[in-house]
N, C-alpha and C. Protein backbone atom coordinates (compact mmCIF):
# COMPACT_ATOMS: atom_id res chain seq x y z
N UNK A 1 0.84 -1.19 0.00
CA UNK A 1 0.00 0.00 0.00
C UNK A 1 0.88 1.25 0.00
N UNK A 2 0.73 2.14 -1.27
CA UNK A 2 1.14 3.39 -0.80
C UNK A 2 0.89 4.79 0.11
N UNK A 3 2.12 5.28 0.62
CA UNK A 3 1.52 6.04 1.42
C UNK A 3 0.35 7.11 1.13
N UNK A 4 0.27 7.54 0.07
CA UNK A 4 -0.65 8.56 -0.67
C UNK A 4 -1.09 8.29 -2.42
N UNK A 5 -2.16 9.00 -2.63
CA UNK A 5 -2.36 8.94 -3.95
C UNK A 5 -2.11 9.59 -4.89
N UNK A 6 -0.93 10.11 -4.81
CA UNK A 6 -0.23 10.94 -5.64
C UNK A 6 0.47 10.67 -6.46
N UNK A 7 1.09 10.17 -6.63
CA UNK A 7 1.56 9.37 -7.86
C UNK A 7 0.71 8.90 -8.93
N UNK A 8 -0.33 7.99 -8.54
CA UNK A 8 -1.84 7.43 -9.15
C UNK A 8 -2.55 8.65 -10.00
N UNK A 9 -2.86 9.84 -8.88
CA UNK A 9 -3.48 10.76 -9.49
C UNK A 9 -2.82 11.76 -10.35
N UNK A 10 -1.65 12.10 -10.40
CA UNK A 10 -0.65 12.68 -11.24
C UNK A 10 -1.01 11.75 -12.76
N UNK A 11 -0.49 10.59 -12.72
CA UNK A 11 -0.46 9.72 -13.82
C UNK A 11 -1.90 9.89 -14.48
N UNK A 12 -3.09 9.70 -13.36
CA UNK A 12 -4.14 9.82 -14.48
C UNK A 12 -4.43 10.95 -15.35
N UNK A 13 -3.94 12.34 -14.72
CA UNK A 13 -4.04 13.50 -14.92
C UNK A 13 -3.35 14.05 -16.13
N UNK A 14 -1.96 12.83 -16.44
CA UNK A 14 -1.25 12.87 -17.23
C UNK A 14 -0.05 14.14 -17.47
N UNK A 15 -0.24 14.46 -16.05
CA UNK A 15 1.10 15.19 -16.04
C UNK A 15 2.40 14.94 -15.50
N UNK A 16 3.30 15.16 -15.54
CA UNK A 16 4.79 14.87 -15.34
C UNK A 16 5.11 15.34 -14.26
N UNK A 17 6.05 15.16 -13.08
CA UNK A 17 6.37 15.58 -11.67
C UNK A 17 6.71 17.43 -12.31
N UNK A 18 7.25 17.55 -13.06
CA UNK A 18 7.42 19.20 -13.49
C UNK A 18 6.48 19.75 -13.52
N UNK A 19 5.65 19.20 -14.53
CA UNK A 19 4.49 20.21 -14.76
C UNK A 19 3.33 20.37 -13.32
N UNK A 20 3.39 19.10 -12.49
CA UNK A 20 2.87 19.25 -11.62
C UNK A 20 3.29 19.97 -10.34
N UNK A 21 4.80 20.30 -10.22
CA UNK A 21 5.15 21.25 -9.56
C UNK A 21 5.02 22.48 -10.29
N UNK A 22 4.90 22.77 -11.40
CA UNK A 22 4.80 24.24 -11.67
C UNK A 22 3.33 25.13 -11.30
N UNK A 23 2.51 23.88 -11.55
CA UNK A 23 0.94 23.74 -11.10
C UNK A 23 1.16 24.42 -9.73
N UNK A 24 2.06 23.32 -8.94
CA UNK A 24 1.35 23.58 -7.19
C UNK A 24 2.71 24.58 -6.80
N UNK A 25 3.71 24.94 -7.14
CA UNK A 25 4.78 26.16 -7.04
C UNK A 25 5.39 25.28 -5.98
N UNK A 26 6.03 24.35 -6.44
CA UNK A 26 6.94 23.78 -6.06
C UNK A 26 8.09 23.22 -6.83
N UNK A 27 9.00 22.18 -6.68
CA UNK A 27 9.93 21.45 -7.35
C UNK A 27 9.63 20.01 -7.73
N UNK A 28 10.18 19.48 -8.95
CA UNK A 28 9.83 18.12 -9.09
C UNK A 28 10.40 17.29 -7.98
N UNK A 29 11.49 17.53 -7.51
CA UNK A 29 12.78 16.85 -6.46
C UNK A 29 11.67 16.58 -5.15
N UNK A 30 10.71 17.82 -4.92
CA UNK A 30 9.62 17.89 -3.70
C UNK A 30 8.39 16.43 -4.33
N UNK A 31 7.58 17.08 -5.38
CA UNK A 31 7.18 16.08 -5.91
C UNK A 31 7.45 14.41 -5.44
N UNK A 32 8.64 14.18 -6.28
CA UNK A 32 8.95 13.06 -5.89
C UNK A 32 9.14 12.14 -4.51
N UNK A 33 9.95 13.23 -3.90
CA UNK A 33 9.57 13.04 -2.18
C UNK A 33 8.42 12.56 -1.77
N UNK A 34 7.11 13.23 -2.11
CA UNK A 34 5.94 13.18 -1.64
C UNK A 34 5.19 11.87 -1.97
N UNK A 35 5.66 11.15 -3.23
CA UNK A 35 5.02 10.92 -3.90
C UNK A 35 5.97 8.84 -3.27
N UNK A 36 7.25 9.32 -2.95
CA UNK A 36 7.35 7.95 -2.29
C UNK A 36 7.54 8.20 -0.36
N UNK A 37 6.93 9.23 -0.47
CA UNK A 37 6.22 8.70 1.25
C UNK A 37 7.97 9.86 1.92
N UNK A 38 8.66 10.30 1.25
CA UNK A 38 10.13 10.27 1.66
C UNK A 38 9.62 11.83 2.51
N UNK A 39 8.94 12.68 2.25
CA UNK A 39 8.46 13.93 2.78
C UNK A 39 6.34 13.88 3.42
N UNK A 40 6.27 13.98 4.59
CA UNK A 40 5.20 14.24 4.75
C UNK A 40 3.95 14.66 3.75
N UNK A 41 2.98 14.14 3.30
CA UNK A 41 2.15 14.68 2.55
C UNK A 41 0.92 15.47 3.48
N UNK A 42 0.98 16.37 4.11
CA UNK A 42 0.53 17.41 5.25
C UNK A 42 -0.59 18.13 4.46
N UNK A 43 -1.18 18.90 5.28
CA UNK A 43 -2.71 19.35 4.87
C UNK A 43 -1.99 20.71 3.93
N UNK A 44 -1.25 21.07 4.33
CA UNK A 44 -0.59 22.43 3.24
C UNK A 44 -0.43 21.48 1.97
N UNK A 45 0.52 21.13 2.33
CA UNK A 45 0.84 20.05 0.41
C UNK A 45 -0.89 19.46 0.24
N UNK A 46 -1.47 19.23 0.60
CA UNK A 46 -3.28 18.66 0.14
C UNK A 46 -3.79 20.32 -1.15
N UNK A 47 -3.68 20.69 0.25
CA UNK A 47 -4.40 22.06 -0.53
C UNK A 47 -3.88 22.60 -1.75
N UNK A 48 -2.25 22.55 -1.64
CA UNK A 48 -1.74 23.08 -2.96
C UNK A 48 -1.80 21.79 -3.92
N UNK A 49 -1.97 21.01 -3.90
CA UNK A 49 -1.83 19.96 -4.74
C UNK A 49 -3.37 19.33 -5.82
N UNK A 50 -4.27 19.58 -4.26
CA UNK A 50 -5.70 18.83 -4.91
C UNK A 50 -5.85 19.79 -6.02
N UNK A 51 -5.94 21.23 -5.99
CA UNK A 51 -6.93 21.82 -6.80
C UNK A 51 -5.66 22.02 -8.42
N UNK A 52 -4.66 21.50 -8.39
CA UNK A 52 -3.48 21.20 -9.03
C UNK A 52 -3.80 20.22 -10.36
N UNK A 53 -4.20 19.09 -9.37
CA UNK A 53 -4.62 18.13 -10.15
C UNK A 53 -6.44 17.81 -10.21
N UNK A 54 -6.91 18.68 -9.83
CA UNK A 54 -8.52 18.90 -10.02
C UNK A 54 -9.28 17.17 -9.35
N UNK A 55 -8.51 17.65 -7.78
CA UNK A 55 -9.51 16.35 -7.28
C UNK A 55 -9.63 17.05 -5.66
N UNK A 56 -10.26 16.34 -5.00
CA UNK A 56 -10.60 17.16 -3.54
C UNK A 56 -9.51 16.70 -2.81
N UNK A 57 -9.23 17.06 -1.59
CA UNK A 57 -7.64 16.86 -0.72
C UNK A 57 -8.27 15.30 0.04
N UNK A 58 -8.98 14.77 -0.27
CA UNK A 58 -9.16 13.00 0.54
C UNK A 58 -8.93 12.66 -0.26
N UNK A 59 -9.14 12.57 -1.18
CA UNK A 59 -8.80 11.82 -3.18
C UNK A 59 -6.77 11.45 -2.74
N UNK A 60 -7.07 12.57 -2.38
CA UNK A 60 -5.18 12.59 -2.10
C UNK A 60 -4.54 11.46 -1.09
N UNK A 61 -5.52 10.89 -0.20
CA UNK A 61 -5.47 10.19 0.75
C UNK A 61 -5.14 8.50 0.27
N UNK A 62 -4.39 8.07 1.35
CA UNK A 62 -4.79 6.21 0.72
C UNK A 62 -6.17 5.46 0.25
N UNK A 63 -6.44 4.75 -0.35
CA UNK A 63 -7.37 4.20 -0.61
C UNK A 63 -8.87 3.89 0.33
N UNK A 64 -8.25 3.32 1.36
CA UNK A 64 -9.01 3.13 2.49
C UNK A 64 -9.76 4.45 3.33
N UNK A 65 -8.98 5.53 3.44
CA UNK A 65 -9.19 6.89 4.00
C UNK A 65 -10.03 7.47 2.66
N UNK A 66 -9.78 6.67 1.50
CA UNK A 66 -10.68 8.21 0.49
C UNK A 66 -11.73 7.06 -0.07
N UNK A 67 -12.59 6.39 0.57
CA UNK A 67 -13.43 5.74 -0.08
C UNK A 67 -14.51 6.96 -0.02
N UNK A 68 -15.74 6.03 -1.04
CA UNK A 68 -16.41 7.95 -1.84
C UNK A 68 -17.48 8.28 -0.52
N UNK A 69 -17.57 9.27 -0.91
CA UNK A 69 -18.64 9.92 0.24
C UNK A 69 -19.46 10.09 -1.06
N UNK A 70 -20.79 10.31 -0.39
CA UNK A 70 -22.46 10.24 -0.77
C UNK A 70 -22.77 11.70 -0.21
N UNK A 71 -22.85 12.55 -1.76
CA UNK A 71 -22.95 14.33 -0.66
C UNK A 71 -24.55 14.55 -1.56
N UNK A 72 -25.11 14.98 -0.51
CA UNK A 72 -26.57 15.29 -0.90
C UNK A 72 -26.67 15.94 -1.92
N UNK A 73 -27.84 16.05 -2.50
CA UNK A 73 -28.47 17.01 -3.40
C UNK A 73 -28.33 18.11 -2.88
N UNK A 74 -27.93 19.68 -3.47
CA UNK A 74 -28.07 20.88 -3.50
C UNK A 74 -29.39 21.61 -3.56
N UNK A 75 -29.57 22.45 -2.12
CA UNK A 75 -31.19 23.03 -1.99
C UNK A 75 -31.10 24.10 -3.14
N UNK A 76 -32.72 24.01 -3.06
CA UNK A 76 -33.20 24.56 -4.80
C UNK A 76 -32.28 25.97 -4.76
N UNK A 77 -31.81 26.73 -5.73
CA UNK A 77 -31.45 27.94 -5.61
C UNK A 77 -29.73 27.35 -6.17
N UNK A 78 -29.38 26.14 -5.81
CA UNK A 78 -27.72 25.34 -5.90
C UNK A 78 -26.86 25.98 -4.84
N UNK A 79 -27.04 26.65 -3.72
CA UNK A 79 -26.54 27.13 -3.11
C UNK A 79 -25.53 25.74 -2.05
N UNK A 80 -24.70 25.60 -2.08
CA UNK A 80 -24.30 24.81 -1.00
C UNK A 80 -24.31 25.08 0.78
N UNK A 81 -24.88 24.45 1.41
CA UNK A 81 -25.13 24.80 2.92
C UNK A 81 -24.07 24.87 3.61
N UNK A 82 -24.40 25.69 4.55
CA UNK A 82 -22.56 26.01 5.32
C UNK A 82 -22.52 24.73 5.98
N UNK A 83 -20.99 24.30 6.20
CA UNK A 83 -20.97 23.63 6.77
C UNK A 83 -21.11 23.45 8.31
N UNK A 84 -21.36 22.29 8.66
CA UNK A 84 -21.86 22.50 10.25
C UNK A 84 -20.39 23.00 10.97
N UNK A 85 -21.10 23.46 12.32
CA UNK A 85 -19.74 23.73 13.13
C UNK A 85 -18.58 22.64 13.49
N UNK A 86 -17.68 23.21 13.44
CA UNK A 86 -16.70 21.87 13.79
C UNK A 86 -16.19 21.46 12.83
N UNK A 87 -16.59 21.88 11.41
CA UNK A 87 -16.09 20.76 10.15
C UNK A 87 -14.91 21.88 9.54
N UNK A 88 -14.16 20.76 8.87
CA UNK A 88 -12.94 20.44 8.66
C UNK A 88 -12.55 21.85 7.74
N UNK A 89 -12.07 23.19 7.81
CA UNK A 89 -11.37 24.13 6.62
C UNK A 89 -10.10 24.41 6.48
N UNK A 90 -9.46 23.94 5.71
CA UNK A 90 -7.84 24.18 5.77
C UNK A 90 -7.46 25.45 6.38
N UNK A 91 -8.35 26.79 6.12
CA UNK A 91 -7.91 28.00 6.40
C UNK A 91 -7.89 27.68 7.98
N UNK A 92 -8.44 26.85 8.74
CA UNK A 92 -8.91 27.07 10.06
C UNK A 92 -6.99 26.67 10.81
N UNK A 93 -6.06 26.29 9.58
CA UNK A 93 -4.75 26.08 10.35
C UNK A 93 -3.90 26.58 9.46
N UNK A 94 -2.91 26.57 10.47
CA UNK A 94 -1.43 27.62 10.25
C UNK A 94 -0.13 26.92 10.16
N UNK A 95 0.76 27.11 9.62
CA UNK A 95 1.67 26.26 9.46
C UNK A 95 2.60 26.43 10.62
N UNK A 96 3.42 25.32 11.45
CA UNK A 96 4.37 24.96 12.41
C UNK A 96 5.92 24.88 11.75
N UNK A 97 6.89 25.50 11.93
CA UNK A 97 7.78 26.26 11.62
C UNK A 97 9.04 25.22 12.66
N UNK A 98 10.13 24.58 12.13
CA UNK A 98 11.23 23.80 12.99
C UNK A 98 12.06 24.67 12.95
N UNK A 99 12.77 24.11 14.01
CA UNK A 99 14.01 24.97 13.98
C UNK A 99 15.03 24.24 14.69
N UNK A 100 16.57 24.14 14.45
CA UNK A 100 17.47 23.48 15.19
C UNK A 100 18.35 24.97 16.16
N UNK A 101 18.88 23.98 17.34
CA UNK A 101 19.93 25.06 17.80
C UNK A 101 21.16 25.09 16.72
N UNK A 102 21.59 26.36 16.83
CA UNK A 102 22.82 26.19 16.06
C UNK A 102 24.20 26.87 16.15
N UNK A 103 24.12 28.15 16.41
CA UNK A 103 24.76 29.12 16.21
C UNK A 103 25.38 29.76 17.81
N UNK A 104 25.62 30.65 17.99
CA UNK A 104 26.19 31.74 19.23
C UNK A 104 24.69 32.28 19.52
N UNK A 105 24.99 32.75 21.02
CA UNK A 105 23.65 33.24 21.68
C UNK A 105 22.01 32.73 21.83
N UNK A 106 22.70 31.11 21.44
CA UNK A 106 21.06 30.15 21.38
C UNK A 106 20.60 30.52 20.34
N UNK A 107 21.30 30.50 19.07
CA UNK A 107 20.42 30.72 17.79
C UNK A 107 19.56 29.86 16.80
N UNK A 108 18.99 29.78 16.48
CA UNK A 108 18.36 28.50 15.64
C UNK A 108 18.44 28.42 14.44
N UNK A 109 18.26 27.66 13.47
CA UNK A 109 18.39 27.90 12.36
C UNK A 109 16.98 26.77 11.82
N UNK A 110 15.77 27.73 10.58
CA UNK A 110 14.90 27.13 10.75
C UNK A 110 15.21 26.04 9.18
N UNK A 111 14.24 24.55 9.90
CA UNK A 111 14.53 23.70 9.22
C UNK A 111 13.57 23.98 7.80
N UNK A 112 13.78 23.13 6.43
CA UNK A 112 13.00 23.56 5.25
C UNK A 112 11.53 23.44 4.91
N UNK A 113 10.69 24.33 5.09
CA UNK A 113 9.51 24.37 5.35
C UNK A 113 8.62 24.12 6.09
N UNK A 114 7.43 24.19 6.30
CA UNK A 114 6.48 24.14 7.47
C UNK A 114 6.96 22.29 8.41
N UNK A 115 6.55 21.78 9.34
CA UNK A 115 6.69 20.61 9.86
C UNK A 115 5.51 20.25 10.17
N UNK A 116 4.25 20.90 10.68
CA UNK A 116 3.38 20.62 11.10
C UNK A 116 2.31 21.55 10.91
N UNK A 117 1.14 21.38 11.47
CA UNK A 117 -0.14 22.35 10.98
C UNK A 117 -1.12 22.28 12.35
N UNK A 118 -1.13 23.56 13.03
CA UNK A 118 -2.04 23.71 14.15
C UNK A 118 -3.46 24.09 13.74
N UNK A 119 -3.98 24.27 14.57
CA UNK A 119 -5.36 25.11 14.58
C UNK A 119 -4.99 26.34 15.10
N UNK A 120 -5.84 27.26 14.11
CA UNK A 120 -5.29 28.76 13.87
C UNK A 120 -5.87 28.92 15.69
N UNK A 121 -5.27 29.78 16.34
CA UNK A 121 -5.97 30.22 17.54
C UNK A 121 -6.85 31.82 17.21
N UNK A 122 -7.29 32.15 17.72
CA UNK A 122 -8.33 33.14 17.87
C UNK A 122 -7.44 34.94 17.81
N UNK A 123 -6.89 34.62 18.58
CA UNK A 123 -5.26 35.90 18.16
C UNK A 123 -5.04 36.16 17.12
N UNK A 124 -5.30 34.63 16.44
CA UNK A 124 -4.65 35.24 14.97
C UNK A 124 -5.72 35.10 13.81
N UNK A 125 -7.25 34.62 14.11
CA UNK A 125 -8.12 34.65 13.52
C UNK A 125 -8.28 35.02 12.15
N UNK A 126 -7.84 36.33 11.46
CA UNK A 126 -7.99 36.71 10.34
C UNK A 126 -6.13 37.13 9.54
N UNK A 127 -5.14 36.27 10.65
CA UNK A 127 -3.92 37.21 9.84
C UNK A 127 -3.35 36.37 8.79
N UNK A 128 -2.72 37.22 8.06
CA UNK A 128 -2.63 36.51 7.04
C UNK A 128 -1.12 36.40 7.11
N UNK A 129 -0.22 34.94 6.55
CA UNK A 129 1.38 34.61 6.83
C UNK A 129 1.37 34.89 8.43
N UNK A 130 0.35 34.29 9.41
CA UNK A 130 0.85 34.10 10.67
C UNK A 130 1.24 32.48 10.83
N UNK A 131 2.04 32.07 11.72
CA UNK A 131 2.32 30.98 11.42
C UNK A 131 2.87 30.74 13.53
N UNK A 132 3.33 29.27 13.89
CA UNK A 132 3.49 29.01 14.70
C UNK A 132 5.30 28.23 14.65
N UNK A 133 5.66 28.50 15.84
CA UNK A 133 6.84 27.69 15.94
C UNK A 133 7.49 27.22 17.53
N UNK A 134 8.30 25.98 17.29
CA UNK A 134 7.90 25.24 18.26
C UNK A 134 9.65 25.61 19.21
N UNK A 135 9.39 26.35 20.13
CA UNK A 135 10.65 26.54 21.38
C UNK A 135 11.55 25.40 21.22
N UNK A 136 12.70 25.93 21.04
CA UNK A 136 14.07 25.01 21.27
C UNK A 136 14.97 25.80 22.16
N UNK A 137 15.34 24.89 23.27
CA UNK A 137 16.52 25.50 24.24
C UNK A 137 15.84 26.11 25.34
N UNK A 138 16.53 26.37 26.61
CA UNK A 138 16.51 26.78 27.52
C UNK A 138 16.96 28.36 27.12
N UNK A 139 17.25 29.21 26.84
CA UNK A 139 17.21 30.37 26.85
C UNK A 139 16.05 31.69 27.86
N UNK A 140 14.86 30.84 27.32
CA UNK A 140 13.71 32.24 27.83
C UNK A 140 13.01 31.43 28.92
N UNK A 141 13.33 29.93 30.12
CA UNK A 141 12.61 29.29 30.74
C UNK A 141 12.98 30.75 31.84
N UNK A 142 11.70 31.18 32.44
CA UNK A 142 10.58 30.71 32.55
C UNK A 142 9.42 31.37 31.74
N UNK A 143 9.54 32.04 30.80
CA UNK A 143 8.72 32.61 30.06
C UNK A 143 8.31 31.62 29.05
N UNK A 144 9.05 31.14 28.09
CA UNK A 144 8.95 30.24 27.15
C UNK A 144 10.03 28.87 27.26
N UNK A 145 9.22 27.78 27.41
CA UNK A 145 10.00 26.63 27.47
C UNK A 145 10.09 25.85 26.44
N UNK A 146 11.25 24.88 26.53
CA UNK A 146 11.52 23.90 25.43
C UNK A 146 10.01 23.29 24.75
N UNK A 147 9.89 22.70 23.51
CA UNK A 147 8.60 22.38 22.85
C UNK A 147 7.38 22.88 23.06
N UNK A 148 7.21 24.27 23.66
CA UNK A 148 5.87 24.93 23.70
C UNK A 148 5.37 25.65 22.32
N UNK A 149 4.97 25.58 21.37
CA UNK A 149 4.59 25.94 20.24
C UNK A 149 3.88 27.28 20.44
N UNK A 150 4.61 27.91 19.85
CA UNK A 150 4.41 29.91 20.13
C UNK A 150 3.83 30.23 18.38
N UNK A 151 2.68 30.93 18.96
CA UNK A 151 1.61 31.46 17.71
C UNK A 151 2.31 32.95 17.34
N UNK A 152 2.63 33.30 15.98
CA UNK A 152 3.30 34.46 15.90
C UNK A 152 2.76 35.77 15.14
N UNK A 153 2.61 36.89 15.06
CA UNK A 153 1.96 37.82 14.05
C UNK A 153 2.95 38.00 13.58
N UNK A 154 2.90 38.00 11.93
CA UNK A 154 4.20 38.83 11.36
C UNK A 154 3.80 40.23 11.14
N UNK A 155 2.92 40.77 11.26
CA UNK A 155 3.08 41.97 11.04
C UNK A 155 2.73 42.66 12.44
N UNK A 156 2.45 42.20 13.80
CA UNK A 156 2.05 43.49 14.76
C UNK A 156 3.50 43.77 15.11
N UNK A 157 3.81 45.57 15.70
CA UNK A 157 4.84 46.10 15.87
C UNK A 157 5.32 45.53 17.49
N UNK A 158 6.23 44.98 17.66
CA UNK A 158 6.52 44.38 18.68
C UNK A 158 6.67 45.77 19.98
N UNK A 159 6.29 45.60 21.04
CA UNK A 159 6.39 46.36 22.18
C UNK A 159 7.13 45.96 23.24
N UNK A 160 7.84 46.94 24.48
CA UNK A 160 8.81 46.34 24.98
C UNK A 160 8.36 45.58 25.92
N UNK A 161 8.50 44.12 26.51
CA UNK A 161 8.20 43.27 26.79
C UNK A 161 7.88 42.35 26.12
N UNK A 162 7.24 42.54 25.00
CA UNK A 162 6.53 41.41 24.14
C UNK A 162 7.94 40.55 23.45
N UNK A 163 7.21 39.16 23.29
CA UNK A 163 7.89 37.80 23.00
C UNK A 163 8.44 38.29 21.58
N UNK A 164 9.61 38.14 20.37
CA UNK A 164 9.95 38.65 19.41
C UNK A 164 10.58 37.16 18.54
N UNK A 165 10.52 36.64 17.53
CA UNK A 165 11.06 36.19 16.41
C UNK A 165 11.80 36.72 15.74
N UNK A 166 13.08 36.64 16.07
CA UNK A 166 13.92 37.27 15.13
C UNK A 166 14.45 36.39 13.86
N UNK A 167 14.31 36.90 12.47
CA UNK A 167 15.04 36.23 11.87
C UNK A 167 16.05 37.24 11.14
N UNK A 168 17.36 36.62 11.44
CA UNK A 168 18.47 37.48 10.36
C UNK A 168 18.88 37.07 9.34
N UNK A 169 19.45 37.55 8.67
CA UNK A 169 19.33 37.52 7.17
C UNK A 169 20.65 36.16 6.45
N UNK A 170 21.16 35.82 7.38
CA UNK A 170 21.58 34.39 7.12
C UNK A 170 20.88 33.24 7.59
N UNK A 171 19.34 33.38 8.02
CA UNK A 171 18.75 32.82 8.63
C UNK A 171 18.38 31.93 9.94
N UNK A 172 19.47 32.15 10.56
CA UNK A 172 19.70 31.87 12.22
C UNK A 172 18.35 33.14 12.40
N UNK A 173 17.97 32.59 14.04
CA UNK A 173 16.23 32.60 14.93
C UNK A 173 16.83 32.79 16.08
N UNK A 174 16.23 33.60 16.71
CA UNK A 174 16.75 34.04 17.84
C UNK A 174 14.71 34.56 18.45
N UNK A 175 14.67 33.61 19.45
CA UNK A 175 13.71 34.09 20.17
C UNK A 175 13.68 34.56 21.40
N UNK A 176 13.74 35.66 21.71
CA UNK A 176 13.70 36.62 22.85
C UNK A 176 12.37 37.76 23.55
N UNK A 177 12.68 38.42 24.43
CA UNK A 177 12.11 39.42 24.93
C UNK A 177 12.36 40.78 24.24
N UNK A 178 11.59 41.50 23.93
CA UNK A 178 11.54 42.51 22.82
C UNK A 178 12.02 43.98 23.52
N UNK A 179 12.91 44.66 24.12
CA UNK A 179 13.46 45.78 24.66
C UNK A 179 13.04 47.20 23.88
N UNK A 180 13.68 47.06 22.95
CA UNK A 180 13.69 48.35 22.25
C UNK A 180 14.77 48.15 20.79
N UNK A 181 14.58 49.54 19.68
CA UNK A 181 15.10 49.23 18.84
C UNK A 181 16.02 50.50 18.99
N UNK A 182 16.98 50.32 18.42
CA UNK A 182 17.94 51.94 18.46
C UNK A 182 18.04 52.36 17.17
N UNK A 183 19.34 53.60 16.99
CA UNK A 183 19.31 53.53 15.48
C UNK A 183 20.08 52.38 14.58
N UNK A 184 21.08 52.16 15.35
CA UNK A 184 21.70 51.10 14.90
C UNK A 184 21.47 49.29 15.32
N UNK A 185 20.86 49.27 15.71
CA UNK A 185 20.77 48.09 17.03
C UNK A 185 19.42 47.65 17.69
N UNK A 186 19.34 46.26 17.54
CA UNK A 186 17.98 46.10 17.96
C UNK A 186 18.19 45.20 19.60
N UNK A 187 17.48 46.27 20.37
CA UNK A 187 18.05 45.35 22.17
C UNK A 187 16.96 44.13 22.54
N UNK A 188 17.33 43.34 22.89
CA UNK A 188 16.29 42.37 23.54
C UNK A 188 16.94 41.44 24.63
N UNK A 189 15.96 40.94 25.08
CA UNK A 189 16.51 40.24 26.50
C UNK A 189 16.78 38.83 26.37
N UNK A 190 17.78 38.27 27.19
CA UNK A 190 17.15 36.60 27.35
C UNK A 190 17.16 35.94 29.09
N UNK A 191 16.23 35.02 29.55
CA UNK A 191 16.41 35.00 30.76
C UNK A 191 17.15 33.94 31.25
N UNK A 192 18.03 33.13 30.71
CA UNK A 192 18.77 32.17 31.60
C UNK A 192 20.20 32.16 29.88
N UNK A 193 21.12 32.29 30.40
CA UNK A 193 21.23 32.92 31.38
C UNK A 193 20.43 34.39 31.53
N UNK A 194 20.10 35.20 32.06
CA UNK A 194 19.29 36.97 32.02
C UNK A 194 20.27 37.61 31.53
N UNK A 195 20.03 38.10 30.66
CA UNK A 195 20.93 39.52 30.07
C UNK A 195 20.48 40.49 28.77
N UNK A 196 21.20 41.13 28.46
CA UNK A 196 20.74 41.61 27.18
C UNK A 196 20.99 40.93 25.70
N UNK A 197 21.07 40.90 24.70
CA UNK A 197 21.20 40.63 23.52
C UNK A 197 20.85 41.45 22.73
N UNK A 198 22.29 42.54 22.01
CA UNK A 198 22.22 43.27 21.02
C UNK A 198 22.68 42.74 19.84
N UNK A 199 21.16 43.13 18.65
CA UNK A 199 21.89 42.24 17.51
C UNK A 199 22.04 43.79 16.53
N UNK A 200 23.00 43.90 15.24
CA UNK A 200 22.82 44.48 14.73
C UNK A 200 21.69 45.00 13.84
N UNK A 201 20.83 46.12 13.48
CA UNK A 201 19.90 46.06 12.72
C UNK A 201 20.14 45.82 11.35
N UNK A 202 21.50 45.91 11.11
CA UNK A 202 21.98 45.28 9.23
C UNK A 202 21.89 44.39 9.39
N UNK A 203 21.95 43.49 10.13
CA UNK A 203 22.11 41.67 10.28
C UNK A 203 20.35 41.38 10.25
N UNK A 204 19.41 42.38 10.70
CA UNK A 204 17.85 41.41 10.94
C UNK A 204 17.42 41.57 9.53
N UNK A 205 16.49 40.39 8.88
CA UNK A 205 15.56 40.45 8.00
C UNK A 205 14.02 40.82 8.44
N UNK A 206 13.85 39.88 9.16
CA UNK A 206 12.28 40.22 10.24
C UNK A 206 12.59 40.17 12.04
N UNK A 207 11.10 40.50 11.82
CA UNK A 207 10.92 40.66 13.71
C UNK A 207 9.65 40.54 13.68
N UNK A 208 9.52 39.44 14.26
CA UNK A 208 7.66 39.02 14.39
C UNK A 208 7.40 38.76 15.89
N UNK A 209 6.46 39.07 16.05
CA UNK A 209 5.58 39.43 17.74
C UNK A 209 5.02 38.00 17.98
N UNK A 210 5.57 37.39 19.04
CA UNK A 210 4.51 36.13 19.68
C UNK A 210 3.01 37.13 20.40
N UNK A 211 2.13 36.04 19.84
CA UNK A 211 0.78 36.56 20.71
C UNK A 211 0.34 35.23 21.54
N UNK A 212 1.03 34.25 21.75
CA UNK A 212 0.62 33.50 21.93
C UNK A 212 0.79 32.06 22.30
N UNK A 213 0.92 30.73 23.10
CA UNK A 213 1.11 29.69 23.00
C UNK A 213 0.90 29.03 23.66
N UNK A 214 1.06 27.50 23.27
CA UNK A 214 -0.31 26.09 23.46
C UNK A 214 1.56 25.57 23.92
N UNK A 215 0.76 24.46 24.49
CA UNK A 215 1.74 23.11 25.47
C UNK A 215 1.62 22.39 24.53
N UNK A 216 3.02 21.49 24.40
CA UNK A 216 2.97 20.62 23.09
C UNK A 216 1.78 19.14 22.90
């Protein structure tokens, strides 16, 4: 049994791992991954993929998981009925963001693309590129601990105290306490050991605001 139906449904579709990454804005090299089980096939890859190859994201599923559903007739007018509460919308999650330690000053460096997919929390209800990522290291205990998955805004302006995502522009992560910015220099805290951490402001690419976070 294969892990997914992607391969199957590509072939019937009659397109080639290229053309089907150009479809879903990816790489054939990804493709292929997916397609022998070697990369997660996750509800993000569903979404970009089903409407790719013009089938629904269970179609995408093993055999057993996508047997057919029986969907009612459409009330007069063809309007489709909302769905009940509780049911399943991709928008309703956000993508989970890895990261390894790596660098000087507890830095991380994030691994290649999303890892996992939460449920959007209510903080971040309508934002758009908010995303979650999951604490590595002792650095900020007792504020933020190892594997606590922190919900992030990329766009609110961080304030002093507030939780901060730093990413710099060689891509090392630095998650800290948000101080202040200077002209040259962006200050933030860390609490174990407690001190400051000045990074240069030529070195940051972003700075995104935690609003938020769930226990793993």
């Amino acid at each position: 049994m294969t892990a997914n139906r992607l391969k199957e449904l590509r072939e019937r579709a009659g397109l080639s791992m290229q053309a089907l990454a150009t479809r879903a804005g990816t790489s054939a090299p990804q493709i292929n991954k997916l397609e022998k089980g070697e990369r997660r096939l996750t509800v993000d890859w569903m979404t970009r993929l089903a409407p790719a190859l013009g089938v629904e994201l269970r179609d995408l599923l093993p055999d057993q998981a996508a047997a057919p559903v029986t969907r009612p007739p459409l009330p007069p007018g063809g309007v489709p009925p909302v769905p009940p509460r509780g049911a399943f919308d991709p928008r309703d999650l956000i993508p989970v963001r890895s990261a390894a330690r790596g660098g000087a000053e507890q830095e991380m460096f994030l691994a290649d693309g999303p890892i996992d997919y939460v449920r959007r929390p209510p903080s971040l209800a309508h934002v758009r590129d908010a995303y979650s990522i999951y604490m590595v290291g002792q650095s900020m205990v007792p504020r933020f601990r190892q594997g606590q998955i922190l919900h992030v805004n990329p766009y609110k302006p961080p304030q002093q105290g507030a939780g901060v995502v730093v990413t710099k522009r060689d891509d090392a992560v630095l998650i800290k306490e948000f101080v202040r910015r200077g002209p040259a220099t962006l200050h933030l805290r860390q609490y174990n050991p407690d001190g400051p951490v000045d990074v240069p402001l030529a070195e940051i690419r972003d700075i995104h605001t935690v609003v938020g976070l769930d226990e793993p």
